[in-house]
N, C-alpha and C. Protein backbone atom coordinates (compact mmCIF):
# COMPACT_ATOMS: atom_id res chain seq x y z
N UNK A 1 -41.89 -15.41 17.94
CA UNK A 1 -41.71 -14.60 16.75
C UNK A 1 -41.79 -15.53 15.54
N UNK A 2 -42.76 -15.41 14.90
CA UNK A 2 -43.31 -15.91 13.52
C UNK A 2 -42.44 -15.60 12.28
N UNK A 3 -42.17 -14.95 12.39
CA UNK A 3 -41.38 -14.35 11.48
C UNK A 3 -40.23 -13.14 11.26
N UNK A 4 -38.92 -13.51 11.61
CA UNK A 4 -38.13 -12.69 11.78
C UNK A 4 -37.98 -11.36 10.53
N UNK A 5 -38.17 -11.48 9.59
CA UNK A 5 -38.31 -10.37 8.48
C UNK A 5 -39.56 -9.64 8.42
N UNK A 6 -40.60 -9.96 9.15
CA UNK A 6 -42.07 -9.05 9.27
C UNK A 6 -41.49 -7.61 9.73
N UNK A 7 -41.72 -6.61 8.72
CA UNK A 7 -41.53 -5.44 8.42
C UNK A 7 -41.55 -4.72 9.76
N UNK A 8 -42.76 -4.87 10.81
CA UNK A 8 -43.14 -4.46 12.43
C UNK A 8 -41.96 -4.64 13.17
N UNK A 9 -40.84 -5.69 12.90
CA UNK A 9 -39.75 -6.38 13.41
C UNK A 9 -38.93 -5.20 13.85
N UNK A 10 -38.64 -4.20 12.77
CA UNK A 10 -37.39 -3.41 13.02
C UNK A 10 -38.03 -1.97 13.98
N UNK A 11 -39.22 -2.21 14.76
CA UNK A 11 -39.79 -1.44 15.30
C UNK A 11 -38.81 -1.67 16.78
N UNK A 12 -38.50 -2.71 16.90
CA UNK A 12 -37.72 -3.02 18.16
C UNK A 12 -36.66 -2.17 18.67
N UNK A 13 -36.41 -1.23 17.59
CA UNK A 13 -34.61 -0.61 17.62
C UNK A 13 -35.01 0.34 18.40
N UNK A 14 -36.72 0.66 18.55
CA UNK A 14 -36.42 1.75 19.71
C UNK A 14 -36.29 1.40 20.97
N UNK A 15 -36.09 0.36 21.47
CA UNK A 15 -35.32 -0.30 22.47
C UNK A 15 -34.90 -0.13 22.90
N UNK A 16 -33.94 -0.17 21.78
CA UNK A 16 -32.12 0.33 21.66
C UNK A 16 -32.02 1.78 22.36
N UNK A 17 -32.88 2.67 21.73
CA UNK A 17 -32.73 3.65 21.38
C UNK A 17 -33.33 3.71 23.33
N UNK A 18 -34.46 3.06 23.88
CA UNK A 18 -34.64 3.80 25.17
C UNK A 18 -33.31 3.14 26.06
N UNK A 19 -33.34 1.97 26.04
CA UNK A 19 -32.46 1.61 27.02
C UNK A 19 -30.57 1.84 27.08
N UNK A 20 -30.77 2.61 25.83
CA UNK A 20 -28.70 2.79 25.79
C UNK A 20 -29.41 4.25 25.11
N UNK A 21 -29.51 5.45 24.96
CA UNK A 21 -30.02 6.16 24.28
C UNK A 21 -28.67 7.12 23.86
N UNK A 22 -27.64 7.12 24.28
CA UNK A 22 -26.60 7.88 24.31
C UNK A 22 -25.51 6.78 23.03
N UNK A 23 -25.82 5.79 23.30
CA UNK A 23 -25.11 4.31 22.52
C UNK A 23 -25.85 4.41 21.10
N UNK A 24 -26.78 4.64 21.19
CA UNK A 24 -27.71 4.70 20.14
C UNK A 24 -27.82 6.08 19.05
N UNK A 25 -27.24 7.37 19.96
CA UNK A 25 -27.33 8.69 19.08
C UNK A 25 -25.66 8.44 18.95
N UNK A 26 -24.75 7.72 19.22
CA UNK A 26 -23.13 7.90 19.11
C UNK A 26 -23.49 7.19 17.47
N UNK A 27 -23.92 6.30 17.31
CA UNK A 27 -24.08 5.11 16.20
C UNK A 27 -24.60 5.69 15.18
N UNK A 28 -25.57 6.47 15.46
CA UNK A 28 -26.75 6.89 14.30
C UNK A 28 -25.96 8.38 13.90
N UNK A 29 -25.73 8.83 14.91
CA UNK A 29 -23.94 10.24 14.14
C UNK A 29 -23.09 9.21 13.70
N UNK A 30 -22.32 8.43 14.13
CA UNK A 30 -20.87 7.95 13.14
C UNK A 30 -21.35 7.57 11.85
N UNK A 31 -22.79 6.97 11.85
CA UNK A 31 -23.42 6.16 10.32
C UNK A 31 -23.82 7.25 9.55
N UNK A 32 -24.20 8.55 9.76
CA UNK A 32 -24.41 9.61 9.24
C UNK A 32 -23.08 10.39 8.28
N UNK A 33 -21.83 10.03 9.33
CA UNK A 33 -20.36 10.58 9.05
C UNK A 33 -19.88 9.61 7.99
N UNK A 34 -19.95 8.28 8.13
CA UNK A 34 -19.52 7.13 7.02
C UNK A 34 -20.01 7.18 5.93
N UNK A 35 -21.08 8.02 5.55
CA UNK A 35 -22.00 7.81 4.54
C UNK A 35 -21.90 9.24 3.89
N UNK A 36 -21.20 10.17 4.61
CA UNK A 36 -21.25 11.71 3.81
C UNK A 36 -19.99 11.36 2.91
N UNK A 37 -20.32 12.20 1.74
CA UNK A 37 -18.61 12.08 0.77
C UNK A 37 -17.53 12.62 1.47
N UNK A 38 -16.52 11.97 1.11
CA UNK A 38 -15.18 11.54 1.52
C UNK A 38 -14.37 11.61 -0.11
N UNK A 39 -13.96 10.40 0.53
CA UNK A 39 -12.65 10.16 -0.60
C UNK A 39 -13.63 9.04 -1.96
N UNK A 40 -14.43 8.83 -1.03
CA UNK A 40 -15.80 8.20 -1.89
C UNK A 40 -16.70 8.90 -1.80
N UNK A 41 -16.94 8.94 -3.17
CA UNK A 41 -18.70 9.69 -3.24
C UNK A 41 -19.84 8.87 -2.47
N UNK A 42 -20.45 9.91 -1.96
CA UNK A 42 -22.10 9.13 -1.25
C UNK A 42 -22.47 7.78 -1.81
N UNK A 43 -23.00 8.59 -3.30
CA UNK A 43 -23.44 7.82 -3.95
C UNK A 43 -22.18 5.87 -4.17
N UNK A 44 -21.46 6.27 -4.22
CA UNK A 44 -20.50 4.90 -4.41
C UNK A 44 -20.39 4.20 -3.04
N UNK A 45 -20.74 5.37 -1.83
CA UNK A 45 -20.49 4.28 -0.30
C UNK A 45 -22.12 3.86 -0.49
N UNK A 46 -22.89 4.19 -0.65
CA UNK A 46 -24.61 3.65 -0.68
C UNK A 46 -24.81 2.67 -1.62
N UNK A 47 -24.24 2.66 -2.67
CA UNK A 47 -24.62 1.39 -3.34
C UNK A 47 -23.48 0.14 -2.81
N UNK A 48 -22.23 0.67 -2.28
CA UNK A 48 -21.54 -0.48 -1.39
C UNK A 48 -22.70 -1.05 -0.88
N UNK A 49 -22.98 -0.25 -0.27
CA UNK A 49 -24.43 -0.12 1.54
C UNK A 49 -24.78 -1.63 0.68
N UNK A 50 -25.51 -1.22 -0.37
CA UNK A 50 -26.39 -2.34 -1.68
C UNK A 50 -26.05 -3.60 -1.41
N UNK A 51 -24.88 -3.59 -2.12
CA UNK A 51 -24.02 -4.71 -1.93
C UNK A 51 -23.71 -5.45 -0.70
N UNK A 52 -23.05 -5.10 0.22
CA UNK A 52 -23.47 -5.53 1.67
C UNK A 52 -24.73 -5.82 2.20
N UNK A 53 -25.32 -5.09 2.18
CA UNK A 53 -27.03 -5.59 2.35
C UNK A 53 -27.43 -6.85 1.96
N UNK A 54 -27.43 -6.80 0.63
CA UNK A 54 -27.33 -7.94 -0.29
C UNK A 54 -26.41 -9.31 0.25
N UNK A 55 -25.46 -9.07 0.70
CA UNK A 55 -24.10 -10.46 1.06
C UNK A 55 -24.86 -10.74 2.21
N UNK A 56 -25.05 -9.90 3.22
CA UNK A 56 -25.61 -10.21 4.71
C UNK A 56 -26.97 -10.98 4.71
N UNK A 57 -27.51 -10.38 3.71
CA UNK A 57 -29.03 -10.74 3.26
C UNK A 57 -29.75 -9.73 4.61
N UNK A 58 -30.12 -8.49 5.00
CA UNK A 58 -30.07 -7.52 5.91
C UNK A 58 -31.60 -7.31 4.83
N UNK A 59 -32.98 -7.53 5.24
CA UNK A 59 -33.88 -6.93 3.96
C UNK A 59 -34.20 -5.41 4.04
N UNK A 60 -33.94 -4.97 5.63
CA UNK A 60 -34.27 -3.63 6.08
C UNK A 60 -33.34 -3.05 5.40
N UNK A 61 -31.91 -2.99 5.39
CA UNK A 61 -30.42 -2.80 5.01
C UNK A 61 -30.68 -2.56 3.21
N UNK A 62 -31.07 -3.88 2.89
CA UNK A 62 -31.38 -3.43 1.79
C UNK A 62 -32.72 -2.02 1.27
N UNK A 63 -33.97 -2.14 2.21
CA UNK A 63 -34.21 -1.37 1.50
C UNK A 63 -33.82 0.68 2.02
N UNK A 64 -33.31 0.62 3.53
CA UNK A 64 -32.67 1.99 3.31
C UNK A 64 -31.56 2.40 2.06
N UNK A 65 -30.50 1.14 1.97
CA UNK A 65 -29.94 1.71 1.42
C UNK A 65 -29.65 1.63 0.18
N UNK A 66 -31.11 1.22 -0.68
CA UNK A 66 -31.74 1.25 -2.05
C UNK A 66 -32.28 2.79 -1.81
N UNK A 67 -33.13 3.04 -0.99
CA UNK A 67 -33.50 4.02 -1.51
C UNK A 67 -32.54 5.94 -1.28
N UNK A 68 -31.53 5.10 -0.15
CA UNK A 68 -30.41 6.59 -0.12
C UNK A 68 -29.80 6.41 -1.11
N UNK A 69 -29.17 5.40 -1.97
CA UNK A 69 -28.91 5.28 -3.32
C UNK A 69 -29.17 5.77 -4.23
N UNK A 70 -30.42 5.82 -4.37
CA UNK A 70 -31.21 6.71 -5.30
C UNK A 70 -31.78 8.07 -4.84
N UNK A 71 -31.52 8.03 -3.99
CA UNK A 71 -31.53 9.61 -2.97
C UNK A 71 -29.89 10.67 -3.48
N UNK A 72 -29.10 9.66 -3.83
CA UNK A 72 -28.09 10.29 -4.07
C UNK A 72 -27.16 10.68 -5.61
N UNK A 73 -28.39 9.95 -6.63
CA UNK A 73 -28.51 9.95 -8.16
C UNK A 73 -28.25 8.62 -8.34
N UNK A 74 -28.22 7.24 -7.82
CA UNK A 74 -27.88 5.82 -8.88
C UNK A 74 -29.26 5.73 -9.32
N UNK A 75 -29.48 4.87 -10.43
CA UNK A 75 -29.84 5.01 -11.51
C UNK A 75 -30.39 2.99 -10.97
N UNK A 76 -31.20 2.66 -12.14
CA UNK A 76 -31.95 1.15 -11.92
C UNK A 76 -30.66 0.52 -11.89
N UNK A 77 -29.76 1.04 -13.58
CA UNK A 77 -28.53 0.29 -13.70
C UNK A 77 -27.64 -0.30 -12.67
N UNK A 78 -27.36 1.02 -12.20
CA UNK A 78 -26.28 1.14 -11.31
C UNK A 78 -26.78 -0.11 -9.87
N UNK A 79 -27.83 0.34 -9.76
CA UNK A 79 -28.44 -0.96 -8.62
C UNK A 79 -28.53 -2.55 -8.98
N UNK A 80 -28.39 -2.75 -10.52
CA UNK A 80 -28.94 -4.22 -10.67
C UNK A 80 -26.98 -4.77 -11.01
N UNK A 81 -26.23 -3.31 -11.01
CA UNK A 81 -24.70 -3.88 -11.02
C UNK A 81 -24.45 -4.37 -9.94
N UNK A 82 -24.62 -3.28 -8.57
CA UNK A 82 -24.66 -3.44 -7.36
C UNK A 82 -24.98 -4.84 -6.81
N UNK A 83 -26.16 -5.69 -7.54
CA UNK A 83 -26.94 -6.47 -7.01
C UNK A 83 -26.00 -7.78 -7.37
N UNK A 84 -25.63 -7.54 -8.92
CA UNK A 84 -24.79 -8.65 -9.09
C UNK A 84 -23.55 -8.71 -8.97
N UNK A 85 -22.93 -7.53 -8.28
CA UNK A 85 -21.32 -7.61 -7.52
C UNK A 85 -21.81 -8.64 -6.17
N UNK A 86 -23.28 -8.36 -5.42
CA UNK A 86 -23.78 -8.80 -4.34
C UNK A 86 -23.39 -10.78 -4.38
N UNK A 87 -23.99 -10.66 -5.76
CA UNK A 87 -24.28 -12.59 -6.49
C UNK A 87 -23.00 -13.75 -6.23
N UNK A 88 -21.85 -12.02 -7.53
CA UNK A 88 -20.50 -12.82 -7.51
C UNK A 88 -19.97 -12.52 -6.34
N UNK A 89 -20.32 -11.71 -5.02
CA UNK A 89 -19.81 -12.00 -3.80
C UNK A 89 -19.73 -13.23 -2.68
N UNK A 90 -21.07 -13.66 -3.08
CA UNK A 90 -21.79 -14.80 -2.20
C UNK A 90 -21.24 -15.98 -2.76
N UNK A 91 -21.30 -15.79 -4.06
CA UNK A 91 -21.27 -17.12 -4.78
C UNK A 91 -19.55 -17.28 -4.69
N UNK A 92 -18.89 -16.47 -4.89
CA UNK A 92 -17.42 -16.34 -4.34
C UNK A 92 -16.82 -17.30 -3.22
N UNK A 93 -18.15 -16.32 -2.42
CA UNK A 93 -17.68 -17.28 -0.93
C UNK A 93 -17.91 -18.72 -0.86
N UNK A 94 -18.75 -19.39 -1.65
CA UNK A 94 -18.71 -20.95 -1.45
C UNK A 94 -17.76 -21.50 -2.54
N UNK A 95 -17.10 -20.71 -3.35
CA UNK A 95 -16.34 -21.15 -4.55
C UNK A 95 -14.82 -21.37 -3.42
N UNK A 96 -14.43 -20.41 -2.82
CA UNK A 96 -13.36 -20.35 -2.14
C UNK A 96 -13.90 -21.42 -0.46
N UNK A 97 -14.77 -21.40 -0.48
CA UNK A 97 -14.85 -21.86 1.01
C UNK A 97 -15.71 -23.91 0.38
N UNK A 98 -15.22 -24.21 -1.06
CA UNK A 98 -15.25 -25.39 -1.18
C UNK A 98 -13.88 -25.64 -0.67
N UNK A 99 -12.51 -24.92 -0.75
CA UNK A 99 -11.48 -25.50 -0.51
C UNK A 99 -11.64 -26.35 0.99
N UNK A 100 -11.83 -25.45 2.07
CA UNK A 100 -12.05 -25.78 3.42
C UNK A 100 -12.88 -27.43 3.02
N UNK A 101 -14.44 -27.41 2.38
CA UNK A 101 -14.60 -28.87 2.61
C UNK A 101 -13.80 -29.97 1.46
N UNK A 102 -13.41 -29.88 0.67
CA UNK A 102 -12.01 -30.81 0.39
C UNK A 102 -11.19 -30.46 1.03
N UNK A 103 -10.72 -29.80 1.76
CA UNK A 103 -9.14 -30.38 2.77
C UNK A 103 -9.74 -31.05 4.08
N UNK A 104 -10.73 -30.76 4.34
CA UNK A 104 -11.33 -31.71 5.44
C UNK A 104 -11.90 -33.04 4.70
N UNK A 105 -12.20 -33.33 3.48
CA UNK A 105 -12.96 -34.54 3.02
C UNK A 105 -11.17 -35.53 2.92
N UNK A 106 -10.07 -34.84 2.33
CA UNK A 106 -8.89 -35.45 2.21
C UNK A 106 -8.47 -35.36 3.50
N UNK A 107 -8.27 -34.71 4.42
CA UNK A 107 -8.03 -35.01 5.75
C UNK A 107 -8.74 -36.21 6.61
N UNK A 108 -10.13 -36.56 6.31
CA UNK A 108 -10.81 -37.62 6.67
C UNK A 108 -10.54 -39.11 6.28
N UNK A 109 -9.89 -38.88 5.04
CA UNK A 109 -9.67 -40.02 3.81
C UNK A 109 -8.07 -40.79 4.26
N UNK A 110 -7.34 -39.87 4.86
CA UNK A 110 -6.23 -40.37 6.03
C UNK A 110 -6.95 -40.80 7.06
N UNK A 111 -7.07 -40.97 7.96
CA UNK A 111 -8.07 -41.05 9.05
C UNK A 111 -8.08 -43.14 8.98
């Protein structure tokens, strides 16, 4: 495999879908149920979707759930907020996960 993000890639899930096919329609109903409004609007769990997509780096992920996003009224705005909650998420994580390599660089420095 040449390339794990080649678009043909996510053709594989019917796989899934022959060899567990009961595992596969339980998943594709609960993701149907997570995504109807609740206590959150559609629209606010789909541009989450965005955001997660985005942290995971998921490109398929991203683009279903760009376009149920906008299936559900967000707007360019609302997606390029989405994108940069995505930024200060990631970038978060190495801000907080420098602590881990200074307490191991001062843990070494005893040593």
């Amino acid at each position: 495999m040449n390339n794990f993000y080649d678009s043909n890639n996510i053709k594989q899930l019917r796989k899934l879908r022959q060899l567990r096919p009961e595992l596969f329609r339980l998943f594709v109903d609960w993701n149907k149920e997570v995504f109807k409004d609740g206590a959150l609007p559609a629209k606010m769990k789909e541009l989450m979707a965005v955001v997660a997509a985005h942290v995971t780096q998921c490109p398929w992920c991203i683009e279903e759930h760009t376009r149920r996003a906008k299936d559900q009224g967000a707007n360019e705005t609302e997606l390029v907020e989405a994108a940069f909650v995505a930024m200060a998420m990631r970038a978060g994580g190495a801000f907080a996960h420098s602590c881990i390599a200074l307490g191991i660089f001062e843990e070494h420095e005893h040593k």
